[in-house]
N, C-alpha and C. Protein backbone atom coordinates (compact mmCIF):
# COMPACT_ATOMS: atom_id res chain seq x y z
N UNK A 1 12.55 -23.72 -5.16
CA UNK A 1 12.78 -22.43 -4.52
C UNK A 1 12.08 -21.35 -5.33
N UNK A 2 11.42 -20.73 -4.44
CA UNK A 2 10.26 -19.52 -5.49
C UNK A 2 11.45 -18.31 -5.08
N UNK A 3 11.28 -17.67 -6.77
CA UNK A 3 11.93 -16.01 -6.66
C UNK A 3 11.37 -15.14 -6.27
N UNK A 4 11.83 -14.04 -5.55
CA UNK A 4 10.79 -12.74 -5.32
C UNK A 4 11.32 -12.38 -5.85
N UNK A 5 10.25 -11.15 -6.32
CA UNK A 5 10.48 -10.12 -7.42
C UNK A 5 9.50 -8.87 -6.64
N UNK A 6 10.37 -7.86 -7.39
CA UNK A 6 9.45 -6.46 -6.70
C UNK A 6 9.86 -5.68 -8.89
N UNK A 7 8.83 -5.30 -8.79
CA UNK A 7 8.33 -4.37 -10.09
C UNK A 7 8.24 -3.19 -9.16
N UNK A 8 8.90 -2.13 -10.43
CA UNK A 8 8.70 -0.65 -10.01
C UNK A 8 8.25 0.25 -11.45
N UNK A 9 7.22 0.46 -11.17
CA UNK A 9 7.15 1.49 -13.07
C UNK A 9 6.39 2.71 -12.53
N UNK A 10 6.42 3.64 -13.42
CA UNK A 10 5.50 5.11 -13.18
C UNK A 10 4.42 5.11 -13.95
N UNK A 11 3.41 5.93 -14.43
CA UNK A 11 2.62 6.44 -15.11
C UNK A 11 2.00 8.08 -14.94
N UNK A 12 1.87 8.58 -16.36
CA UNK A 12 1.10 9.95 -15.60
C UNK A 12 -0.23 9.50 -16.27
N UNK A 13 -1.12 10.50 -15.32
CA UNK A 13 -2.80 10.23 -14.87
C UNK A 13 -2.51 12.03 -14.55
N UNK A 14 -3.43 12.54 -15.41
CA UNK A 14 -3.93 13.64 -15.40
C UNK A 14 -3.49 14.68 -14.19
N UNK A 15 -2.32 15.21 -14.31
CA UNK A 15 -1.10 15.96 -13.71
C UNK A 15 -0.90 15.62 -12.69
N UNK A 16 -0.90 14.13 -12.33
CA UNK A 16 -0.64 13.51 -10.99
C UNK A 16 0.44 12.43 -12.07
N UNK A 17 1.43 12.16 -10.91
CA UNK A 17 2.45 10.90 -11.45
C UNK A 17 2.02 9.39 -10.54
N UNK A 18 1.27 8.43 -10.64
CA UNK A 18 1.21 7.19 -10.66
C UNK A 18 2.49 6.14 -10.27
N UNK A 19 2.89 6.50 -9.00
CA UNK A 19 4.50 4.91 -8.76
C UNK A 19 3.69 3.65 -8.18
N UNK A 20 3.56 2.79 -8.79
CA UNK A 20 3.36 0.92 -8.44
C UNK A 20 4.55 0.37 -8.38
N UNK A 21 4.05 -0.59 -7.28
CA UNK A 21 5.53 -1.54 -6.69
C UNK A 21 4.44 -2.54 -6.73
N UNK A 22 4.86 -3.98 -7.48
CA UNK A 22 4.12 -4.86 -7.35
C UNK A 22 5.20 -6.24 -6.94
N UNK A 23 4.85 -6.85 -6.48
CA UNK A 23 5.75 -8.40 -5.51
C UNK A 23 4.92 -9.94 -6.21
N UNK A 24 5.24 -10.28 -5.74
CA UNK A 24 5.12 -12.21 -5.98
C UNK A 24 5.02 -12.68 -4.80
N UNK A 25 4.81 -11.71 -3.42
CA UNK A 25 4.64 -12.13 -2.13
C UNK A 25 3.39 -13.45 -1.78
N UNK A 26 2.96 -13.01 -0.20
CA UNK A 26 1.96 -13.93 -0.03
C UNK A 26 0.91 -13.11 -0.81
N UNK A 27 0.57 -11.69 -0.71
CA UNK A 27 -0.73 -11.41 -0.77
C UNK A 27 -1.30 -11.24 0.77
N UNK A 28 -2.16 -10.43 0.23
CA UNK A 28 -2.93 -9.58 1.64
C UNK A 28 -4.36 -10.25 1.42
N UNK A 29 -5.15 -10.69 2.34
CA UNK A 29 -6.38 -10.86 2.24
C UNK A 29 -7.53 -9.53 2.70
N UNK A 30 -8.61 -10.01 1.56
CA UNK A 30 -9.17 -8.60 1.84
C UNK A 30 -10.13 -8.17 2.73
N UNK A 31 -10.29 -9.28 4.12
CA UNK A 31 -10.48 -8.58 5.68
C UNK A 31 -9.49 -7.82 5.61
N UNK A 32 -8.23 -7.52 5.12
CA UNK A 32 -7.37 -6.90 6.07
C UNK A 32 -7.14 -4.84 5.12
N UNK A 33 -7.81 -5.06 4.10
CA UNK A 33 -7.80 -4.09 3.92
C UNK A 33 -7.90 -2.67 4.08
N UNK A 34 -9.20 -2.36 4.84
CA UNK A 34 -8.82 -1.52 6.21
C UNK A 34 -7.76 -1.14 7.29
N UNK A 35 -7.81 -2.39 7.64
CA UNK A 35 -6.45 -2.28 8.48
C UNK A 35 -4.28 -1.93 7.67
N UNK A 36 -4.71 -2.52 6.64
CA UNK A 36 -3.15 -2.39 6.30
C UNK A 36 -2.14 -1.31 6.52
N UNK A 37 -3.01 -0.13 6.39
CA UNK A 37 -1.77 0.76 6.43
C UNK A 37 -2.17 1.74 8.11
N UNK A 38 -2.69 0.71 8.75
CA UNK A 38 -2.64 1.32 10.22
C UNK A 38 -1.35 0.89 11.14
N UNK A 39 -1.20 1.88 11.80
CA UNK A 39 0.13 1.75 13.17
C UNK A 39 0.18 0.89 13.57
N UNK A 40 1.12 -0.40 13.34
CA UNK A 40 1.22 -1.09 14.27
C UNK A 40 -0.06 -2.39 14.11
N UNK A 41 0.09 -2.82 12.71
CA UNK A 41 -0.66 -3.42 12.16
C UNK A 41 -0.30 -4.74 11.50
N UNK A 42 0.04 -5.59 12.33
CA UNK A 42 0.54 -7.13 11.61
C UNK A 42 -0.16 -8.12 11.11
N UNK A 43 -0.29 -8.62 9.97
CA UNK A 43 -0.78 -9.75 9.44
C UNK A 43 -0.50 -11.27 9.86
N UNK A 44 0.88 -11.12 10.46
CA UNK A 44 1.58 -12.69 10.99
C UNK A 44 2.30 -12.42 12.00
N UNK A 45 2.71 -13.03 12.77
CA UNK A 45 3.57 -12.86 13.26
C UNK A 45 4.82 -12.85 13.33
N UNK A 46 5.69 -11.64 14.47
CA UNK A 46 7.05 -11.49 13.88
C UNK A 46 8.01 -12.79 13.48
N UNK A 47 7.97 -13.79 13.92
CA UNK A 47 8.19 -14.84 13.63
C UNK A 47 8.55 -15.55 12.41
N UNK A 48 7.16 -15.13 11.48
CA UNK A 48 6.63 -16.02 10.35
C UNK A 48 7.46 -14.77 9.50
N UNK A 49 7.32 -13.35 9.97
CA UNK A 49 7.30 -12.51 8.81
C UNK A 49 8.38 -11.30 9.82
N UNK A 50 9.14 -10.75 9.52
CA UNK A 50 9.93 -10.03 10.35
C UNK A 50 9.60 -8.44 10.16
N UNK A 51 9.87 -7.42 10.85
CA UNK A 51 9.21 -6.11 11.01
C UNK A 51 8.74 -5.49 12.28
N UNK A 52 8.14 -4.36 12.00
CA UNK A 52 7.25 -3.74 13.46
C UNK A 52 5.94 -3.17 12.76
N UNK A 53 5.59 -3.27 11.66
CA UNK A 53 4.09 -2.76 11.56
C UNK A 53 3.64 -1.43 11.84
N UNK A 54 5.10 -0.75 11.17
CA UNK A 54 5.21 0.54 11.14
C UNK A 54 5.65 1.39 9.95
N UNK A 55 5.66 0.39 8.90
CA UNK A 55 6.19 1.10 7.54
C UNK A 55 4.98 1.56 6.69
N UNK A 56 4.07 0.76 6.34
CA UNK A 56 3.28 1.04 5.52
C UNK A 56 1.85 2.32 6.11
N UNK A 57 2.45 2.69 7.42
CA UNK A 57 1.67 3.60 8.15
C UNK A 57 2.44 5.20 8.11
N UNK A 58 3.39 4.90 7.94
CA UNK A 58 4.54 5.65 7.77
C UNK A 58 4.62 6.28 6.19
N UNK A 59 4.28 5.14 5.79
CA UNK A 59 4.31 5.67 3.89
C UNK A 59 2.85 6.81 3.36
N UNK A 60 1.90 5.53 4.44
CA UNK A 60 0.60 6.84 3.81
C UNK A 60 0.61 8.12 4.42
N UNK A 61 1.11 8.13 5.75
CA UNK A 61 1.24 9.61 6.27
C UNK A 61 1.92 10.75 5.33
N UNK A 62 3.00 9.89 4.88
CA UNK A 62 3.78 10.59 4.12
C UNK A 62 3.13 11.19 2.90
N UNK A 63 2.32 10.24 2.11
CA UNK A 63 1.57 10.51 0.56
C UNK A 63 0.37 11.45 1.16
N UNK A 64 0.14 11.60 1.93
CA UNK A 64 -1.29 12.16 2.74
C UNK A 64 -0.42 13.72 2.38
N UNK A 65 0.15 13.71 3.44
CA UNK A 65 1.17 14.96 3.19
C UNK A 65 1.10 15.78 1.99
N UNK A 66 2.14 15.43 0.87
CA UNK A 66 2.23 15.22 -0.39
C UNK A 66 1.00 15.47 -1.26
N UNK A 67 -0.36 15.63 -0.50
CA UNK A 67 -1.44 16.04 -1.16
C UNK A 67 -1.74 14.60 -2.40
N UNK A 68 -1.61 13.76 -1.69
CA UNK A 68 -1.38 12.42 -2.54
C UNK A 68 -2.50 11.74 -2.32
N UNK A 69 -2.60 9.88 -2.98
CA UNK A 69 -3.36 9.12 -2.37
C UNK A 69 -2.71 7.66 -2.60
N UNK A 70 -3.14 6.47 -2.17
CA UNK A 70 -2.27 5.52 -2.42
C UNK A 70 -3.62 4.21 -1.79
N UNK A 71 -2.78 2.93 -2.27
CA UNK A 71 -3.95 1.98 -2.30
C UNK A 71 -3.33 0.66 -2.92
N UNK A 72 -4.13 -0.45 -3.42
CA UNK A 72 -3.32 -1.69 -3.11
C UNK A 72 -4.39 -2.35 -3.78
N UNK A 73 -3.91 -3.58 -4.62
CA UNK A 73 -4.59 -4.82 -5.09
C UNK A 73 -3.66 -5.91 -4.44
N UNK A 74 -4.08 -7.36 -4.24
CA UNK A 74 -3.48 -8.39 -3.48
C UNK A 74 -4.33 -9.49 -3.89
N UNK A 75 -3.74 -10.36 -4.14
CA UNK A 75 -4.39 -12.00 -3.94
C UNK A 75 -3.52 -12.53 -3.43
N UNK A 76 -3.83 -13.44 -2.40
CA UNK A 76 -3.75 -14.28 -1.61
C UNK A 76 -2.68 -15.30 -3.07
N UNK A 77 -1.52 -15.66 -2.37
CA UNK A 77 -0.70 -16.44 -2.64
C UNK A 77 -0.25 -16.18 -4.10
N UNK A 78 -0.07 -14.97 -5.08
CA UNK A 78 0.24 -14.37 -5.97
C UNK A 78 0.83 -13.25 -5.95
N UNK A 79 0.78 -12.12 -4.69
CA UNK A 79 1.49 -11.13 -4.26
C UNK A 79 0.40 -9.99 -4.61
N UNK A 80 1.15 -8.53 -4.09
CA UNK A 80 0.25 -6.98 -4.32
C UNK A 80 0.66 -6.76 -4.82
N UNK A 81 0.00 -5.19 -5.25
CA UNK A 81 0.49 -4.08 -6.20
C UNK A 81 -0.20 -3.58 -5.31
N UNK A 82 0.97 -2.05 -4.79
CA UNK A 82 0.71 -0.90 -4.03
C UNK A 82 0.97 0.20 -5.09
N UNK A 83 0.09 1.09 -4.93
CA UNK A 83 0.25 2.60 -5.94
C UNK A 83 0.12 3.58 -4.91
N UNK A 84 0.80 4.48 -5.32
CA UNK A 84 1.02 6.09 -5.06
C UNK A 84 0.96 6.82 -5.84
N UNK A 85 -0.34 7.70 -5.95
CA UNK A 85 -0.39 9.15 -6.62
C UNK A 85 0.05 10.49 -6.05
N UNK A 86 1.20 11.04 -6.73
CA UNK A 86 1.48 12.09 -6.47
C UNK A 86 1.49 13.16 -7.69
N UNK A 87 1.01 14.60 -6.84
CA UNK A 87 1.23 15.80 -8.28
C UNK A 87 2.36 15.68 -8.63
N UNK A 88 2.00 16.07 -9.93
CA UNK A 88 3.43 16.40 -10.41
C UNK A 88 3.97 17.86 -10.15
N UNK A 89 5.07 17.58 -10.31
CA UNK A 89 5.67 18.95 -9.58
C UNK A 89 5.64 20.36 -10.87
């Protein structure tokens, strides 16, 4: 039985604050990189993987907002790391 794990740490980067969430998931392949954080954007089906393909579209709108930026490393069968830069307040 494999554990998931989700990592959460900060960093500051030159008066912006740095949040990474990194997993032990499947991993994203990188055709899909473009697409990931679009509306309504599934990698598997609901089936295999449960959801609506509406969160991670939802998150960048949000960091967009926020005068932010955000982005992602992934291998295939090792899991991601998603980051969010935001100013600091």
């Amino acid at each position: 039985m494999l554990l998931a794990y989700l990592t959460v740490w900060t960093e500051a980067r030159d008066g912006r604050v740095r949040l990474f969430f990194q997993d032990n998931g499947i991993g994203i392949a990188g055709e899909y990189r473009d697409k990931i954080f679009g509306v309504f954007e599934r990698l598997h089906s609901e089936t295999e993987y449960p959801g609506t393909g509406i969160g991670l579209a939802i998150v960048r709108k949000a960091v967009l907002r926020m005068n932010g930026a955000l982005g992602f490393e992934s291998t295939i069968g090792k899991g991601s790391c998603f980051w969010i830069d935001l100013p600091k307040a």
